[in-house]
PDB file of N, CA and C in Angstrom:
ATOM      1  N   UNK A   1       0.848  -1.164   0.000  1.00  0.00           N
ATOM      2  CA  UNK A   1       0.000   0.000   0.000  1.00  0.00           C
ATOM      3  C   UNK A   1       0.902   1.238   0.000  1.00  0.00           C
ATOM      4  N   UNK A   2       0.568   2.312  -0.551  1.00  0.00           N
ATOM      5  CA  UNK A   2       1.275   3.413  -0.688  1.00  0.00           C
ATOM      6  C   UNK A   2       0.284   4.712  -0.148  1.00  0.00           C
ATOM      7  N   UNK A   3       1.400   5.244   0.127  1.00  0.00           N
ATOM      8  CA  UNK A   3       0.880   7.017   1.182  1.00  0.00           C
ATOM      9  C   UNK A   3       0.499   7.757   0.246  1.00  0.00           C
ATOM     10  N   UNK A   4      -0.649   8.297   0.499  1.00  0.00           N
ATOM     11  CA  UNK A   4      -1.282   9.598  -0.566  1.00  0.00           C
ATOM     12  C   UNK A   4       0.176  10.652  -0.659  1.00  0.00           C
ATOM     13  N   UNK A   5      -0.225  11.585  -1.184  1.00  0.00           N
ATOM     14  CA  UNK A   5      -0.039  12.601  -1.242  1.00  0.00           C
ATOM     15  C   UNK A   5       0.218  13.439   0.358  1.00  0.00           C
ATOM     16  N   UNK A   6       0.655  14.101   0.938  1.00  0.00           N
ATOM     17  CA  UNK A   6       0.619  14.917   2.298  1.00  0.00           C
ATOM     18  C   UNK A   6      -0.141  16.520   2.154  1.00  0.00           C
ATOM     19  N   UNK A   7      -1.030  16.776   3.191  1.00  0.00           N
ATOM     20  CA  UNK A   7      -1.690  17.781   2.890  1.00  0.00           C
ATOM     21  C   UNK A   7      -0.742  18.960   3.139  1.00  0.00           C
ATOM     22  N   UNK A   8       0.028  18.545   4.381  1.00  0.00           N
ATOM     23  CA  UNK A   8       1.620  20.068   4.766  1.00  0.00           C
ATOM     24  C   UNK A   8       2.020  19.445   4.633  1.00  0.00           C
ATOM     25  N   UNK A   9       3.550  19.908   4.011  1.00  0.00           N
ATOM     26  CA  UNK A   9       5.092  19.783   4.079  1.00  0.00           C
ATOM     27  C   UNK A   9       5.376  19.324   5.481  1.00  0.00           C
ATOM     28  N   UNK A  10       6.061  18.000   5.277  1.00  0.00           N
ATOM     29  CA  UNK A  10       6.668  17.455   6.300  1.00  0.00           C
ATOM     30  C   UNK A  10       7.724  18.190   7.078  1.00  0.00           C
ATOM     31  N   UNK A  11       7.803  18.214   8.423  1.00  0.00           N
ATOM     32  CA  UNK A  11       9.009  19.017   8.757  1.00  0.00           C
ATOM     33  C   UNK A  11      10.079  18.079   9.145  1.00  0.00           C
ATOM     34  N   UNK A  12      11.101  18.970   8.473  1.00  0.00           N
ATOM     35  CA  UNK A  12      12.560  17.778   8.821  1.00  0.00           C
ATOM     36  C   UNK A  12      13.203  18.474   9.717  1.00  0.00           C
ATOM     37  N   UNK A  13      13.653  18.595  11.302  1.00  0.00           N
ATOM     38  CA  UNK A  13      14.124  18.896  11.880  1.00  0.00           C
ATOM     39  C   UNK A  13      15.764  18.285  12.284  1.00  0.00           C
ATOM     40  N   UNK A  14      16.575  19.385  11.752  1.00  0.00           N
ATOM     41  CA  UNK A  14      17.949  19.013  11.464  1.00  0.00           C
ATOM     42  C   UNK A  14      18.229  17.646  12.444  1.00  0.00           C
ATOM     43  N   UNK A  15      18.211  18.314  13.722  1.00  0.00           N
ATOM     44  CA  UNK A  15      19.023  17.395  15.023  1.00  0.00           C
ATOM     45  C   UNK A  15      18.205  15.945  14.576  1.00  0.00           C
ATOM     46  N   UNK A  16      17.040  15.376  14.479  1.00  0.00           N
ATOM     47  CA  UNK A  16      16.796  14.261  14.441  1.00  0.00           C
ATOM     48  C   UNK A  16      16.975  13.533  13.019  1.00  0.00           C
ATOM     49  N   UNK A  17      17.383  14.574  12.061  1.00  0.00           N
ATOM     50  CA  UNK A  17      18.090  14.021  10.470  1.00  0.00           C
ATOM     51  C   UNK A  17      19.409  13.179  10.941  1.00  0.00           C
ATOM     52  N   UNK A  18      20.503  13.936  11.297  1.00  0.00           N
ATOM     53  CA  UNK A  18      21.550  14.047  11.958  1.00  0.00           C
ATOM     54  C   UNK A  18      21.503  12.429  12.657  1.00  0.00           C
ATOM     55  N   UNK A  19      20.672  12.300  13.259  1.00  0.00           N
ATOM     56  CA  UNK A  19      20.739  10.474  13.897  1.00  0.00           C
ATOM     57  C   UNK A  19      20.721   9.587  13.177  1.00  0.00           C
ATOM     58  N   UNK A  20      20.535  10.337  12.109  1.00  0.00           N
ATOM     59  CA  UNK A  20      20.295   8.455  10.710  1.00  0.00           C
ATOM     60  C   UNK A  20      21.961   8.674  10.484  1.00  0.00           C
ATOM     61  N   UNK A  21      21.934   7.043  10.408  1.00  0.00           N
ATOM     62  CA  UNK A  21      23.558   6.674   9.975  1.00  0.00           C
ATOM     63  C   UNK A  21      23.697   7.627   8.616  1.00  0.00           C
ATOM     64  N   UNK A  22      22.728   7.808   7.704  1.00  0.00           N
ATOM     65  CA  UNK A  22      23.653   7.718   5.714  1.00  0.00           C
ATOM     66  C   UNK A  22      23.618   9.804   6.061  1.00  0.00           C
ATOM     67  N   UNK A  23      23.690  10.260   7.660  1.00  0.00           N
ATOM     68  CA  UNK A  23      23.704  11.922   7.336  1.00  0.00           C
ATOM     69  C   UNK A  23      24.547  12.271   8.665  1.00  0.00           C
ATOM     70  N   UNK A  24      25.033  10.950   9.073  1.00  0.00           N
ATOM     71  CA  UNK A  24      25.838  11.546  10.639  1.00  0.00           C
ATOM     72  C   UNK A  24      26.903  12.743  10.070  1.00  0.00           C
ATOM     73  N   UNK A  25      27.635  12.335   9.169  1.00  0.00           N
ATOM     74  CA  UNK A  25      28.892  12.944   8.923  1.00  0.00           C
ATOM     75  C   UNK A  25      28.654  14.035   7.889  1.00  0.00           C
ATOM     76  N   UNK A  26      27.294  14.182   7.399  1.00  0.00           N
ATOM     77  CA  UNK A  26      27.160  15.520   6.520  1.00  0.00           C
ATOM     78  C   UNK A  26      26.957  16.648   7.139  1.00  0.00           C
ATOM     79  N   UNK A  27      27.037  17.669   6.614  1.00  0.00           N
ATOM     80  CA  UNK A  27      27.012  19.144   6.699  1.00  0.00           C
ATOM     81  C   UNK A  27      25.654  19.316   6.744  1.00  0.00           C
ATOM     82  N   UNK A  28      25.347  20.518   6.942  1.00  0.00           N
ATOM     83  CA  UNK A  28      24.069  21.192   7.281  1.00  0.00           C
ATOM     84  C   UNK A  28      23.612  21.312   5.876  1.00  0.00           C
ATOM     85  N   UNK A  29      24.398  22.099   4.758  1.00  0.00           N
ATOM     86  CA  UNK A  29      23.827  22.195   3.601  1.00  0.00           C
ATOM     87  C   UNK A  29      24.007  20.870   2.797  1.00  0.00           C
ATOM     88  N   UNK A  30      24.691  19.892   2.930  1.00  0.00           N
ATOM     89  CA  UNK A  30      24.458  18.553   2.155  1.00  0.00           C
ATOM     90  C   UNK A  30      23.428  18.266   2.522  1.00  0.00           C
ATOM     91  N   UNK A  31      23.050  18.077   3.826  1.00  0.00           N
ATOM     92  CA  UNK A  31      21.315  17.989   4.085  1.00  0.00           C
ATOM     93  C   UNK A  31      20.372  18.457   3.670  1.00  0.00           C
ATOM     94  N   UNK A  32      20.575  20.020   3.879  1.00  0.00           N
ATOM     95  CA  UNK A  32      19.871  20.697   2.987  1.00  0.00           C
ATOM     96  C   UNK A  32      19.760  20.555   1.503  1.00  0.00           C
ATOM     97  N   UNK A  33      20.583  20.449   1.024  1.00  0.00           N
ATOM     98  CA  UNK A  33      20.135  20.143  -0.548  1.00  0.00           C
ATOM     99  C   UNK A  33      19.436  18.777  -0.900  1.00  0.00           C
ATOM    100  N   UNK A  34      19.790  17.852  -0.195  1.00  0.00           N
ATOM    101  CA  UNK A  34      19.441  16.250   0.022  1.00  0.00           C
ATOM    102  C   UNK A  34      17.813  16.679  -0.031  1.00  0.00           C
ATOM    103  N   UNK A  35      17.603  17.320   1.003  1.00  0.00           N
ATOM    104  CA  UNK A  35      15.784  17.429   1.186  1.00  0.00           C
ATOM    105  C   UNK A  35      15.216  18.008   0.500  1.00  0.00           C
ATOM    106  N   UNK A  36      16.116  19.308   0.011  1.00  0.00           N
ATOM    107  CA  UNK A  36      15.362  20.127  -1.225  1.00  0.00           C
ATOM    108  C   UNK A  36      15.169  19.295  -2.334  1.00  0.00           C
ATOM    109  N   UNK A  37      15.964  18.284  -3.076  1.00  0.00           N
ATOM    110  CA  UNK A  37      16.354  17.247  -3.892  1.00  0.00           C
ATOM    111  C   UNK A  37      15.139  17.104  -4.133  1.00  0.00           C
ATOM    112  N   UNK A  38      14.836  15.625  -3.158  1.00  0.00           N
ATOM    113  CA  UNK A  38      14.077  14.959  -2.436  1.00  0.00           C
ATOM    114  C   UNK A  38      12.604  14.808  -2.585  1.00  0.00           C
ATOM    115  N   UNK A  39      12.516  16.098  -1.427  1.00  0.00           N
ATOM    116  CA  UNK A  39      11.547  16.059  -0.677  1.00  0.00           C
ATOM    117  C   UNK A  39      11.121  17.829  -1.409  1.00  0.00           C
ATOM    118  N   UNK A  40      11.572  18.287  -1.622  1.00  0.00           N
ATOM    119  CA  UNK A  40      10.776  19.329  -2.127  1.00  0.00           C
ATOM    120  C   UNK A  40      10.641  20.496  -0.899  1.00  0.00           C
ATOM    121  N   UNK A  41      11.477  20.253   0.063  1.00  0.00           N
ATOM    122  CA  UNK A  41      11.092  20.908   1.372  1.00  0.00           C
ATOM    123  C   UNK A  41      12.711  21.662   1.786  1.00  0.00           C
ATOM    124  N   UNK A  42      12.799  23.144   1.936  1.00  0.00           N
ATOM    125  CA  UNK A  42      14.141  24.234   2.279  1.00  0.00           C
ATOM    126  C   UNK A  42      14.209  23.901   3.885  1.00  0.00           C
ATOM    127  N   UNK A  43      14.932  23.168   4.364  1.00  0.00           N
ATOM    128  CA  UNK A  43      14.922  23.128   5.839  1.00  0.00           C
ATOM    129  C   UNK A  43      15.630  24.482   6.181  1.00  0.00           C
ATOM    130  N   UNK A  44      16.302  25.061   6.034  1.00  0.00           N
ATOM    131  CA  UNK A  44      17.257  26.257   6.043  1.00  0.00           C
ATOM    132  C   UNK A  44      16.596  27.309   6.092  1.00  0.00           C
ATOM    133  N   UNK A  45      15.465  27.745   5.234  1.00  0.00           N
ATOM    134  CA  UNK A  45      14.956  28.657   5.673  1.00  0.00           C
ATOM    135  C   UNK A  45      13.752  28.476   6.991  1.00  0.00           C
ATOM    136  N   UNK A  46      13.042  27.238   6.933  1.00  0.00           N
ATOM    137  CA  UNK A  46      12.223  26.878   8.178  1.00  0.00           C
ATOM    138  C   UNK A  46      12.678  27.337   9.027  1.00  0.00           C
ATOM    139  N   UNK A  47      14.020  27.046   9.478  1.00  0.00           N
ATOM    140  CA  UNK A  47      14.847  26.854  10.639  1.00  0.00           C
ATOM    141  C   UNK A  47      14.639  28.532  11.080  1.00  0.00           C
ATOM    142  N   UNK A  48      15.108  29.454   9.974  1.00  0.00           N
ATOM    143  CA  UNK A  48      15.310  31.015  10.814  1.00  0.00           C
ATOM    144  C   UNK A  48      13.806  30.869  10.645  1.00  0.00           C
ATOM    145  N   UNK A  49      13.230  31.213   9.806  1.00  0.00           N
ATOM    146  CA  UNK A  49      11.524  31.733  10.715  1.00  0.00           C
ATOM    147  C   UNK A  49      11.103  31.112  11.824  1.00  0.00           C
ATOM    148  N   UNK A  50      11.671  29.731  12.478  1.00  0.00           N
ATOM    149  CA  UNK A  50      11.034  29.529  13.782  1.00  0.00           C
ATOM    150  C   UNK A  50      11.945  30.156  14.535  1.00  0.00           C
ATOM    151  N   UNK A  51      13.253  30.790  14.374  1.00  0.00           N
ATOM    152  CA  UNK A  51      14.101  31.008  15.347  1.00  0.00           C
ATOM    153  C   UNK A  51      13.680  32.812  15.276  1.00  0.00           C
ATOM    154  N   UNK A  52      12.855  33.716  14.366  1.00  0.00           N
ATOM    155  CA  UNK A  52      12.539  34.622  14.296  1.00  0.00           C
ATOM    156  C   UNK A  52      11.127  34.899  15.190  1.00  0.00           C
ATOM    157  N   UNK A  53      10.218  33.777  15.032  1.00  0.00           N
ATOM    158  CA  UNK A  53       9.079  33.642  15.640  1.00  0.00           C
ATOM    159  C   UNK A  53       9.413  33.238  16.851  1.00  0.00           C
ATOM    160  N   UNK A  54      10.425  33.168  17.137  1.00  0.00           N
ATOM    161  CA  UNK A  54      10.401  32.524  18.694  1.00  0.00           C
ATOM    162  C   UNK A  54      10.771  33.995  19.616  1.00  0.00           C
ATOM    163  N   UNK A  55      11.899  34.954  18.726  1.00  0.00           N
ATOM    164  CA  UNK A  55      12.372  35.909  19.837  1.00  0.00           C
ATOM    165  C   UNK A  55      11.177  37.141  19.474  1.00  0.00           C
ATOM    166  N   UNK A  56      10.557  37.198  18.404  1.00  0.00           N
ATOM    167  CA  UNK A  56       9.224  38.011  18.720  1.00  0.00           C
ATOM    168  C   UNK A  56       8.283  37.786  19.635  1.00  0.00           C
ATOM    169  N   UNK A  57       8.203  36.668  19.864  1.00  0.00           N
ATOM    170  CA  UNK A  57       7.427  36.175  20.873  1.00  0.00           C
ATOM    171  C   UNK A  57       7.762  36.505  22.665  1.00  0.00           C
ATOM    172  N   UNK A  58       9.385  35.893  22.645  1.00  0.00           N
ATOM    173  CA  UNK A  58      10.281  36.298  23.724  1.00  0.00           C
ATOM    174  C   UNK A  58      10.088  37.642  23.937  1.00  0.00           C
ATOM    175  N   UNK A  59      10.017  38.932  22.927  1.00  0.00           N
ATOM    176  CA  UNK A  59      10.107  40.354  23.250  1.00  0.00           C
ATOM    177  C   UNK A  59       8.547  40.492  23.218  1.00  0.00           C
ATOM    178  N   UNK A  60       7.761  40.288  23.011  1.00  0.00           N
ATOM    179  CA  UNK A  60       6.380  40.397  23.579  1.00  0.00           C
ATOM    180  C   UNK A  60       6.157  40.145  24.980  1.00  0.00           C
ATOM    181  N   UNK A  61       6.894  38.664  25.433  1.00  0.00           N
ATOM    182  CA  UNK A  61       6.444  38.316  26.835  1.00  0.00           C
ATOM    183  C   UNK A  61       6.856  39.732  27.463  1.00  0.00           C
ATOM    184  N   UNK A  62       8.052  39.948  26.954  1.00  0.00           N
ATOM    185  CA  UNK A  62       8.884  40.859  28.458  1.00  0.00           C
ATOM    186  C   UNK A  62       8.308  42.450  28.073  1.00  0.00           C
ATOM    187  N   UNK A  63       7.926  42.812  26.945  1.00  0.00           N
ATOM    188  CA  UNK A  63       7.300  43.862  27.144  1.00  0.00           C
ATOM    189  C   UNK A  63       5.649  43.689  28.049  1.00  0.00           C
ATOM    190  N   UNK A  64       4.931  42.353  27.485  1.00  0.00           N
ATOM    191  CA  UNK A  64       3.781  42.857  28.577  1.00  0.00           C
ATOM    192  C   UNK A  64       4.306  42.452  29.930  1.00  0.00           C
ATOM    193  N   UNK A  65       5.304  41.599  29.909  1.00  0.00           N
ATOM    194  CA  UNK A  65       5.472  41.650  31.327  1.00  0.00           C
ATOM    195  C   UNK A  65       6.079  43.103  32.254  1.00  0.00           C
ATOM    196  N   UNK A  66       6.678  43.508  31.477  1.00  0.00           N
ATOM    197  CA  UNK A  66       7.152  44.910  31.997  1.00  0.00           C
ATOM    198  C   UNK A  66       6.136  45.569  32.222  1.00  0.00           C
ATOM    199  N   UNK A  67       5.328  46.166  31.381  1.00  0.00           N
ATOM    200  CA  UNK A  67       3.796  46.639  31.261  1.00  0.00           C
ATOM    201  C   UNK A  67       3.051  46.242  32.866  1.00  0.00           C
ATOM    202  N   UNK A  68       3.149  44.889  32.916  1.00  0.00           N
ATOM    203  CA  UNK A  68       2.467  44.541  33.947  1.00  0.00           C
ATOM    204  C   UNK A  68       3.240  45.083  35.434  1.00  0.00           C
ATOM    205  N   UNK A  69       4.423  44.691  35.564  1.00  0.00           N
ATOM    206  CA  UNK A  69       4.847  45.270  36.953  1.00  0.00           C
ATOM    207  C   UNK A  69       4.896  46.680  37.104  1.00  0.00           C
ATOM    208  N   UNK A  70       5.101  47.590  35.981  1.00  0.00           N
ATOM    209  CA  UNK A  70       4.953  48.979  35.974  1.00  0.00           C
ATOM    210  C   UNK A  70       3.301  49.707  36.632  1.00  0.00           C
ATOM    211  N   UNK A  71       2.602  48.772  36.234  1.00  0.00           N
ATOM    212  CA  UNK A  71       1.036  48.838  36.318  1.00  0.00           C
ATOM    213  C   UNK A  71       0.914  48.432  37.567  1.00  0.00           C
ATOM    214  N   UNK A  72       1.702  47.373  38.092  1.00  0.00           N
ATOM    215  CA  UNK A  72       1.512  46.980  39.690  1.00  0.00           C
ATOM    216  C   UNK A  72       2.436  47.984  41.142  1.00  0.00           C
ATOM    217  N   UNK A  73       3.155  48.223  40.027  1.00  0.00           N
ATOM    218  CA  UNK A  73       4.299  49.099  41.257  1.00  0.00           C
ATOM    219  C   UNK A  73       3.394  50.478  41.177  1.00  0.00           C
ATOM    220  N   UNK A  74       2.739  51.355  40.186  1.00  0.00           N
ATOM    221  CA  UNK A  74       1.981  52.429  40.404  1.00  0.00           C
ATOM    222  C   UNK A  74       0.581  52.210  41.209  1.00  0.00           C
ATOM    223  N   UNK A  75       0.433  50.916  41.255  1.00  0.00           N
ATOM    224  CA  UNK A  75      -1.030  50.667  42.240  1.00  0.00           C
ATOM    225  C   UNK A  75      -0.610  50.568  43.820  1.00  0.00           C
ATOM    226  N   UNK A  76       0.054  49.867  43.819  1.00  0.00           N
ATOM    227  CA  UNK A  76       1.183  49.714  45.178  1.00  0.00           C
ATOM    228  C   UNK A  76       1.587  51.285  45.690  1.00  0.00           C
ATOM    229  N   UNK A  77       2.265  52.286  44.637  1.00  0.00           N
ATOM    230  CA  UNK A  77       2.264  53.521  45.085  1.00  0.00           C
ATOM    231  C   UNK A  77       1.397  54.294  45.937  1.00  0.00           C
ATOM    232  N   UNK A  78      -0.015  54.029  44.644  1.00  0.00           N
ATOM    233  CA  UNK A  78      -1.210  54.861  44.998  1.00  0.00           C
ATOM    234  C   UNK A  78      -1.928  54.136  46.427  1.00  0.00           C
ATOM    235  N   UNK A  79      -1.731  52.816  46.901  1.00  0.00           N
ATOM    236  CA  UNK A  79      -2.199  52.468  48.036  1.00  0.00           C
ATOM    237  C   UNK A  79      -0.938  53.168  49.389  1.00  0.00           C
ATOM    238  N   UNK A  80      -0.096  53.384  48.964  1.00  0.00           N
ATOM    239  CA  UNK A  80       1.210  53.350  50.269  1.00  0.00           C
ATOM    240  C   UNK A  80       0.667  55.031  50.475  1.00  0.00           C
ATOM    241  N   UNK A  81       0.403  56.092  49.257  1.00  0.00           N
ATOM    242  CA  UNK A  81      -0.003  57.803  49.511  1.00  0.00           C
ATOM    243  C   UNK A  81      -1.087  57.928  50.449  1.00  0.00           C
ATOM    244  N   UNK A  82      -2.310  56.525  50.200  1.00  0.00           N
ATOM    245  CA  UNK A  82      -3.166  57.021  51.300  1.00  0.00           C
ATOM    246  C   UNK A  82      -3.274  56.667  52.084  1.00  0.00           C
TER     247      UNK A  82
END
């Protein structure tokens, strides 16, 4: 029996490529081209948009988190004046 078609692009995540014996000793871009080959799939660029989506995310937390203690230390103020 054979696999349809895939509705998303499979994700190939380097580090667990890297464990198959026939890619221990390749490079990042021999891999990369291997999958582009292949599979039809740029692991190389995947890789920075999750590593882009991750520190937008990171600078969101710490701005609302900043937001938030700024908002708590002026309530704390306004209780200590009266």
């Amino acid at each position: 029996m054979k696999r349809g078609k895939d509705l998303k692009p499979r994700n190939f995540p380097l580090h667990t490529i890297k464990n198959l014996p026939q890619f221990r000793n390749k490079s990042h871009e021999e891999i990369r081209q291997y999958i582009l080959e292949k599979k039809g799939v740029d692991i190389g660029s995947n890789f920075r948009w999750n590593n882009t989506l991750m520190w937008i995310l990171v600078a969101l937390v710490a701005v609302a988190g900043g937001i938030g203690m700024i908002k708590w230390w002026q309530q704390r103020q306004m209780k200590n004046e009266m």
